[in-house]
Protein backbone atom coordinates (compact mmCIF):
# COMPACT_ATOMS: atom_id res chain seq x y z
CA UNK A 1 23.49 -14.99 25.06
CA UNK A 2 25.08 -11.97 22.98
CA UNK A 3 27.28 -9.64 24.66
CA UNK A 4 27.82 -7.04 22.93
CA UNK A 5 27.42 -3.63 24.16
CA UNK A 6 24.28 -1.94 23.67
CA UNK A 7 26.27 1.02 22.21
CA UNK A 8 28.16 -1.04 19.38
CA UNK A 9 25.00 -2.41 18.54
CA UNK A 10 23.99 0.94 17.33
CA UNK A 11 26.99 1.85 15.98
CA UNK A 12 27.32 -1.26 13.78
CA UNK A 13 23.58 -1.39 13.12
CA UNK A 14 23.11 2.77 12.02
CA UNK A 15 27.05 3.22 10.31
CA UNK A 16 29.35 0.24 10.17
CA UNK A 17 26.77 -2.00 8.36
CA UNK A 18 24.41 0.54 7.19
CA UNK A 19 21.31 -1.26 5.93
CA UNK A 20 20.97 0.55 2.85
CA UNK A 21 24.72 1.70 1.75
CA UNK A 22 25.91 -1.71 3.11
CA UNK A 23 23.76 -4.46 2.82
CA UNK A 24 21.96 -2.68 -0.06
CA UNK A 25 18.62 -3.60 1.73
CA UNK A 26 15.72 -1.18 1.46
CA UNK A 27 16.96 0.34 -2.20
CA UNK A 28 13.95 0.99 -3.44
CA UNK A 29 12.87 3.66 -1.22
CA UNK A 30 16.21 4.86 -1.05
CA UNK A 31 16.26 5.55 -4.89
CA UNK A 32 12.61 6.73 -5.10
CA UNK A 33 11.50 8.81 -2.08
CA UNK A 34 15.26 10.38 -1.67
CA UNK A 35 14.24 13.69 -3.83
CA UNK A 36 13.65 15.91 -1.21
CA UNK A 37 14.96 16.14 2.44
CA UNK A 38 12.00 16.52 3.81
CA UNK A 39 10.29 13.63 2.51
CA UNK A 40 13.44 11.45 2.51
CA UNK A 41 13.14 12.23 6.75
CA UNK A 42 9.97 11.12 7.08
CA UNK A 43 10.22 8.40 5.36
CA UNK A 44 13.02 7.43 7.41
CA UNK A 45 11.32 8.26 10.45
CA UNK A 46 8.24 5.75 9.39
CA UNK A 47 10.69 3.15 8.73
CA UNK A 48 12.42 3.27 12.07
CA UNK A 49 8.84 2.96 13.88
CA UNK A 50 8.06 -0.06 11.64
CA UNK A 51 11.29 -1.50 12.18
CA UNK A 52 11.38 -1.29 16.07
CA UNK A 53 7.37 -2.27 16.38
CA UNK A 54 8.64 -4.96 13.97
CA UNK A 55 11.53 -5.99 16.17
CA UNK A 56 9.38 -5.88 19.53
CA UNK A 57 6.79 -8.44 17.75
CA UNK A 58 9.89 -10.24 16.39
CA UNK A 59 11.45 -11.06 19.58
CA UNK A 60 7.69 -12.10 21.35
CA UNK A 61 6.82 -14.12 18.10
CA UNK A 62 10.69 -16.62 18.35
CA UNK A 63 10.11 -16.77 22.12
CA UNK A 64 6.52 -17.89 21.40
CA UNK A 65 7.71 -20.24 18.89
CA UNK A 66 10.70 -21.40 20.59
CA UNK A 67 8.82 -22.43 23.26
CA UNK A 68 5.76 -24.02 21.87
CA UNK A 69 8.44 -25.94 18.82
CA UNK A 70 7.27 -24.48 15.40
CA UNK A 71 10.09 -22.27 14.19
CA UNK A 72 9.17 -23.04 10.78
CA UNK A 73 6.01 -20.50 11.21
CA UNK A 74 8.80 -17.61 12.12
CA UNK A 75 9.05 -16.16 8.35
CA UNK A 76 5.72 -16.17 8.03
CA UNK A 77 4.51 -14.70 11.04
CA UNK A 78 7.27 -11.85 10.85
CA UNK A 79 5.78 -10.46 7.56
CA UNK A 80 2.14 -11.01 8.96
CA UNK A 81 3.57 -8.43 11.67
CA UNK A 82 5.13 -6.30 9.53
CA UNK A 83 2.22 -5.74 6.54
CA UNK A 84 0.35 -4.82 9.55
CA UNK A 85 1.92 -2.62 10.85
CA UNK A 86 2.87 -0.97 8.02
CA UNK A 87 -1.01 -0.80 7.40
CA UNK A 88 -1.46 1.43 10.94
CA UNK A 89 1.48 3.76 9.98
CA UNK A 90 -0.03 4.31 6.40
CA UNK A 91 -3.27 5.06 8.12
CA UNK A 92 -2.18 7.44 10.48
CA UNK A 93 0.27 9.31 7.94
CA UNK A 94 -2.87 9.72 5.72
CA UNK A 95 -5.31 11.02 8.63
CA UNK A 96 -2.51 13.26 10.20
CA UNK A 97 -0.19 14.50 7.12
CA UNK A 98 -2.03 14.64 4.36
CA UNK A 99 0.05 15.95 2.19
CA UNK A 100 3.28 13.78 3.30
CA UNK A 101 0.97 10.56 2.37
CA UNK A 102 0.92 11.84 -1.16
CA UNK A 103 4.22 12.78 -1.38
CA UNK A 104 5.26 9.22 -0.55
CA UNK A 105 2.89 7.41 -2.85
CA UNK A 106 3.40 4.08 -3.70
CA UNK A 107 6.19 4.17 -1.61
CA UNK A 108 4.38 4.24 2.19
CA UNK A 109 2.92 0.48 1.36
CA UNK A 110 5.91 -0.84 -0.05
CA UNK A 111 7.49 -0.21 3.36
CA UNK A 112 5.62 -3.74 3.67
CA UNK A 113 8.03 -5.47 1.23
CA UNK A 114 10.97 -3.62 2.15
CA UNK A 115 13.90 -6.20 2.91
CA UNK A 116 16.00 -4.15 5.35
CA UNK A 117 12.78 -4.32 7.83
CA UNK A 118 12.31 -8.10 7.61
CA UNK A 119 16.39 -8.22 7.80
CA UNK A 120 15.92 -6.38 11.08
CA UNK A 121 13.60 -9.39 12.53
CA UNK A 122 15.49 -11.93 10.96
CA UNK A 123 19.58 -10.91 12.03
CA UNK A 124 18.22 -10.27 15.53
CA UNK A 125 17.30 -13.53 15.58
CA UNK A 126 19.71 -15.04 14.17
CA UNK A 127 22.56 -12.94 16.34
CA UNK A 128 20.32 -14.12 19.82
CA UNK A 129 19.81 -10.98 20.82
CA UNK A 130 17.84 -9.91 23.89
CA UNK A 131 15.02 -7.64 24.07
CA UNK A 132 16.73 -4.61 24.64
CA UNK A 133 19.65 -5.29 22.09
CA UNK A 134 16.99 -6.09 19.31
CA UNK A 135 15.30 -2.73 20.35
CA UNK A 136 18.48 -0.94 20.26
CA UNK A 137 19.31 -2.89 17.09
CA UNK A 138 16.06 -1.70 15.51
CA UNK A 139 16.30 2.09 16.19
CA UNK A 140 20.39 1.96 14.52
CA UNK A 141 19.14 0.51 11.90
CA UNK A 142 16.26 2.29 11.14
CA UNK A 143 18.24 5.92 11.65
CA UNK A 144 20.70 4.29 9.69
CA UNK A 145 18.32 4.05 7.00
CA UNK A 146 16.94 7.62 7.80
CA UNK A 147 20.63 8.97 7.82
CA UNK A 148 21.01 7.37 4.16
CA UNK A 149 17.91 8.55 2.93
CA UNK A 150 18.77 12.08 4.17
CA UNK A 151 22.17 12.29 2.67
CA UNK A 152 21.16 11.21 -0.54
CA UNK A 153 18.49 13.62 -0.66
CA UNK A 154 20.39 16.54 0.33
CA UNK A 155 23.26 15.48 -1.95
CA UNK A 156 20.10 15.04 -5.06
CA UNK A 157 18.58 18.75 -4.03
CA UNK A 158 22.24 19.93 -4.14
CA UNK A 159 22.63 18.43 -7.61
CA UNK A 160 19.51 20.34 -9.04
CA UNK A 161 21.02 23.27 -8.51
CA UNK A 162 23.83 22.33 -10.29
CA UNK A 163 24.68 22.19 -13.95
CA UNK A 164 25.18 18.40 -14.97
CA UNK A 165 26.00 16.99 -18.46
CA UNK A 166 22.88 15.78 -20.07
CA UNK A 167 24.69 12.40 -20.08
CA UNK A 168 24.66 11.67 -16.25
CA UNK A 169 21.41 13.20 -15.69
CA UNK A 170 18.15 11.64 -13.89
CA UNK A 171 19.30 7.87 -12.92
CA UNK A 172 22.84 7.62 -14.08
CA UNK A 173 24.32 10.72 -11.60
CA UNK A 174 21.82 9.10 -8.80
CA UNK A 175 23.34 5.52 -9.07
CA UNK A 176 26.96 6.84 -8.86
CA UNK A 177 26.17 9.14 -5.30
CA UNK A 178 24.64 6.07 -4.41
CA UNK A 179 28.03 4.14 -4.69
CA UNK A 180 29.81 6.93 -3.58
CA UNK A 181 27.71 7.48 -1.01
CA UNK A 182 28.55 3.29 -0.17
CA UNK A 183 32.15 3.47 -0.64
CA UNK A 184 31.92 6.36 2.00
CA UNK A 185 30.47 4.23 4.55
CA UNK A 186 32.77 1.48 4.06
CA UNK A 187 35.36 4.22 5.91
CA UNK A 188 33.01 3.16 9.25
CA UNK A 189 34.48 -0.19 9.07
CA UNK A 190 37.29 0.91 11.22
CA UNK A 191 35.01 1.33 14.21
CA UNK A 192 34.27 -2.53 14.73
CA UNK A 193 37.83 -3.10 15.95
């Protein structure tokens, strides 16, 4: 059994070792969706929900397969979970925001694929973590990824207001934030101690 507190669980999951500025999980929406703030937040926000109904279904499907002896079918059945309910949240972001489903795009079903949310199933596992530590795991890490998504975004709306050489416009100023925005984080590494 883990024993870590439920609070440094957070803290390591949303700032320490930040999904996205960290582990460098979950780039692709990080680059793509983090234009605007307000898309970048609910993107986030869809994320997080994936990631703790993934985590939830995570811990029932190891105890299930713990008990009945077929771990191998854990990988599997975590991304069964997961492209499901990614499949809900895309369906109730296009019947109740309209216009946020567009702004996403091709982004909302690639949630599906997204490493950071299989990472979430998979390192809660792996760490043994209880029910509520995996849930508490799941939310850090998912406003972890909301919190990156939101800087960047603010930091990219910023930056279009701005006059930038020609040279470091579009992808080249958005890749050095990014590792900027990384090194930054690494500054949270004091709080594990």
């Amino acid at each position: 059994m883990n024993e870590h507190s439920l609070w440094s669980i957070f803290i390591n999951a949303s700032l320490i070792n930040n999904f996205v500025l960290a582990y460098f999980l979950g780039i692709c929406p990080f680059l793509g969706v983090s234009a605007k703030r307000h898309t970048a937040s609910r993107m986030g926000l869809a994320v997080t929900f994936v990631m703790l109904i993934s985590s939830l279904s995570a811990y029932g499907i190891h105890s299930l397969l713990e008990l009945i002896n077929a771990p191998y079918l854990q990988l599997i059945s975590f991304i069964v979970v997961i492209g499901s309910t990614v499949q809900v949240v895309e369906i109730l972001i296009k019947k109740f925001s309209p216009v946020l489903f567009r702004n996403l795009g091709i982004f909302l079903p690639l949630i599906t694929t997204n490493c950071a949310i299989l990472a979430v199933a998979l390192f809660q596992t792996n760490r043994d973590y209880n029910l509520i530590q995996s849930l508490v795991f799941a939310v850090g890490a998912g406003l972890g990824f909301t919190l990156a998504l939101s800087l960047m975004a603010g930091l990219r709306e910023k930056l279009a207001l701005t006059d930038t050489p020609a040279l470091v416009q579009g992808t080249a100023i958005t890749l050095m934030i990014a590792g900027i925005l990384s090194l930054t984080f690494m500054g949270f590494a004091g709080l594990g101690t």
